[in-house]
Protein backbone atom coordinates (compact mmCIF):
# COMPACT_ATOMS: atom_id res chain seq x y z
CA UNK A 1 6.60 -2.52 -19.63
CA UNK A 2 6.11 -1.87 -15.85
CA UNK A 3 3.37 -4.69 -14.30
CA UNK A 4 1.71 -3.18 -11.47
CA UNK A 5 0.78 -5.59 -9.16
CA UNK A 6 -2.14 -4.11 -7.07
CA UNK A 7 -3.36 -6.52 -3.88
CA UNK A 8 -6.34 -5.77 -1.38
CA UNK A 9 -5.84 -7.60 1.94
CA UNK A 10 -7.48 -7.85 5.27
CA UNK A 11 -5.06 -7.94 8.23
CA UNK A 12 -6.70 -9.36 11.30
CA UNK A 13 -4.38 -7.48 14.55
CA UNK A 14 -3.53 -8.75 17.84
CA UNK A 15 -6.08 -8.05 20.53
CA UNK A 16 -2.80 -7.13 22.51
CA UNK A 17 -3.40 -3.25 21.91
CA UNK A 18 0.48 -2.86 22.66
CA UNK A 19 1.43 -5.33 19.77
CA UNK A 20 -1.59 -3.84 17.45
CA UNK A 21 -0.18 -0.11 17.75
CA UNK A 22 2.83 -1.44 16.66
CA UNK A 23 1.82 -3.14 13.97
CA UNK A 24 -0.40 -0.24 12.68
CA UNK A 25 2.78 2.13 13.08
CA UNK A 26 4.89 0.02 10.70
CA UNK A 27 2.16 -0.06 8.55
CA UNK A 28 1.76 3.68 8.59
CA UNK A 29 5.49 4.09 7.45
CA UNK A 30 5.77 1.44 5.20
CA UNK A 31 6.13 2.57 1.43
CA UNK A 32 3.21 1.09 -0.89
CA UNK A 33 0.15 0.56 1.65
CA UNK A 34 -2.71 1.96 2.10
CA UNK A 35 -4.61 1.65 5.27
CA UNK A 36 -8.20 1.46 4.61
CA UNK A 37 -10.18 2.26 8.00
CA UNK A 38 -9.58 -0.24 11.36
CA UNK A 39 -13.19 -1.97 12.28
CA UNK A 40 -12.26 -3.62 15.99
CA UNK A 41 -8.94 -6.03 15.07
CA UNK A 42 -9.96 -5.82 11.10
CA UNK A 43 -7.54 -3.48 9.07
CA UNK A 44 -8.32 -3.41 5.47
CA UNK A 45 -5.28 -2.40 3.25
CA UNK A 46 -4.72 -1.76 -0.49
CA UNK A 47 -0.88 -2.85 -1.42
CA UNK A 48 0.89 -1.83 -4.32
CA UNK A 49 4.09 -3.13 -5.93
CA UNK A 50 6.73 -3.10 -8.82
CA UNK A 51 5.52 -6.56 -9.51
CA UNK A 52 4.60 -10.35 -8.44
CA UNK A 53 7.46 -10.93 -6.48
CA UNK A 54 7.60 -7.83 -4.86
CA UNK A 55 4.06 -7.83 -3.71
CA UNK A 56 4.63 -11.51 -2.57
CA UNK A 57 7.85 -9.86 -0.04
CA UNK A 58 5.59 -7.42 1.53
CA UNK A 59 2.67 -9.85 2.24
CA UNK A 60 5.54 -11.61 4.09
CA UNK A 61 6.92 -8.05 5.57
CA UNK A 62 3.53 -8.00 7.01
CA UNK A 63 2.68 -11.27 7.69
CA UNK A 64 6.17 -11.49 9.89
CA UNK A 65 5.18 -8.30 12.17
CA UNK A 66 3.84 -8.57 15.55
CA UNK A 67 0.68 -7.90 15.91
CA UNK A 68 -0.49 -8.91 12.70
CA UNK A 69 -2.44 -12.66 13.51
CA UNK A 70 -3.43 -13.05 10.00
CA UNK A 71 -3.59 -11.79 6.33
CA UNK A 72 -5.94 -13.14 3.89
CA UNK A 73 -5.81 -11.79 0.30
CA UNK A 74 -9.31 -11.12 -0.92
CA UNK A 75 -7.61 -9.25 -4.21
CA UNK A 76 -5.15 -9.20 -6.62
CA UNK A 77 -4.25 -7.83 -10.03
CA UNK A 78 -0.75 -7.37 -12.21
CA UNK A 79 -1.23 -4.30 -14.56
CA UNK A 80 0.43 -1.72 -16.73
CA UNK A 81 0.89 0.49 -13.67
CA UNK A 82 -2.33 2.56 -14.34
CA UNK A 83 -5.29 0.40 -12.93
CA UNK A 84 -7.59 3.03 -15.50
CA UNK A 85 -5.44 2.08 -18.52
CA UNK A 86 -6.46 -1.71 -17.54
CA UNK A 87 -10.34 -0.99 -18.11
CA UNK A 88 -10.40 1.27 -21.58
CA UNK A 89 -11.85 -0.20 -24.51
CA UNK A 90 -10.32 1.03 -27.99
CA UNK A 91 -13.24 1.68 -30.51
CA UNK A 92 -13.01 -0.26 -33.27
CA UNK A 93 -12.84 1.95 -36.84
């Protein structure tokens, strides 16, 4: 069984707006984020991931690139894969 693992992070840039642009173009072009929209150096992003340990490399991938000052998980979840199957009750007969 494939466990999703689904993370929502905020990613506080670099005021530098050299090392910020290049942080936001890695981001851009890196498989399995989503960039929500940038508010001043705030950059909300949805990361998804085969699993645990995967999703624990790319919070480092990101957390390693200039530009990016800090990263501060504010969700997480390990699924099925579908984040809808997660939620669905089964009636009982």
């Amino acid at each position: 069984t494939n466990r999703m693992a689904v993370k929502g992070v905020l990613v506080t840039l670099s005021e530098d707006p050299i090392l910020s642009g290049v942080a936001l173009q890695a981001l851009r072009a890196k498989p399995g984020i989503e960039l929500g929209e940038l508010q001043e150096k705030w950059l909300p992003l949805v990361l998804e991931a085969e699993d645990d340990a995967a999703s624990k490399e790319l919070v480092k991938w990101i957390e390693g690139l200039d530009g990016v000052y800090f990263l501060d998980t504010v969700f997480a979840s390990v699924g099925q894969g579908d984040p809808e199957e997660e939620f669905e009750v089964e009636n009982p007969k």
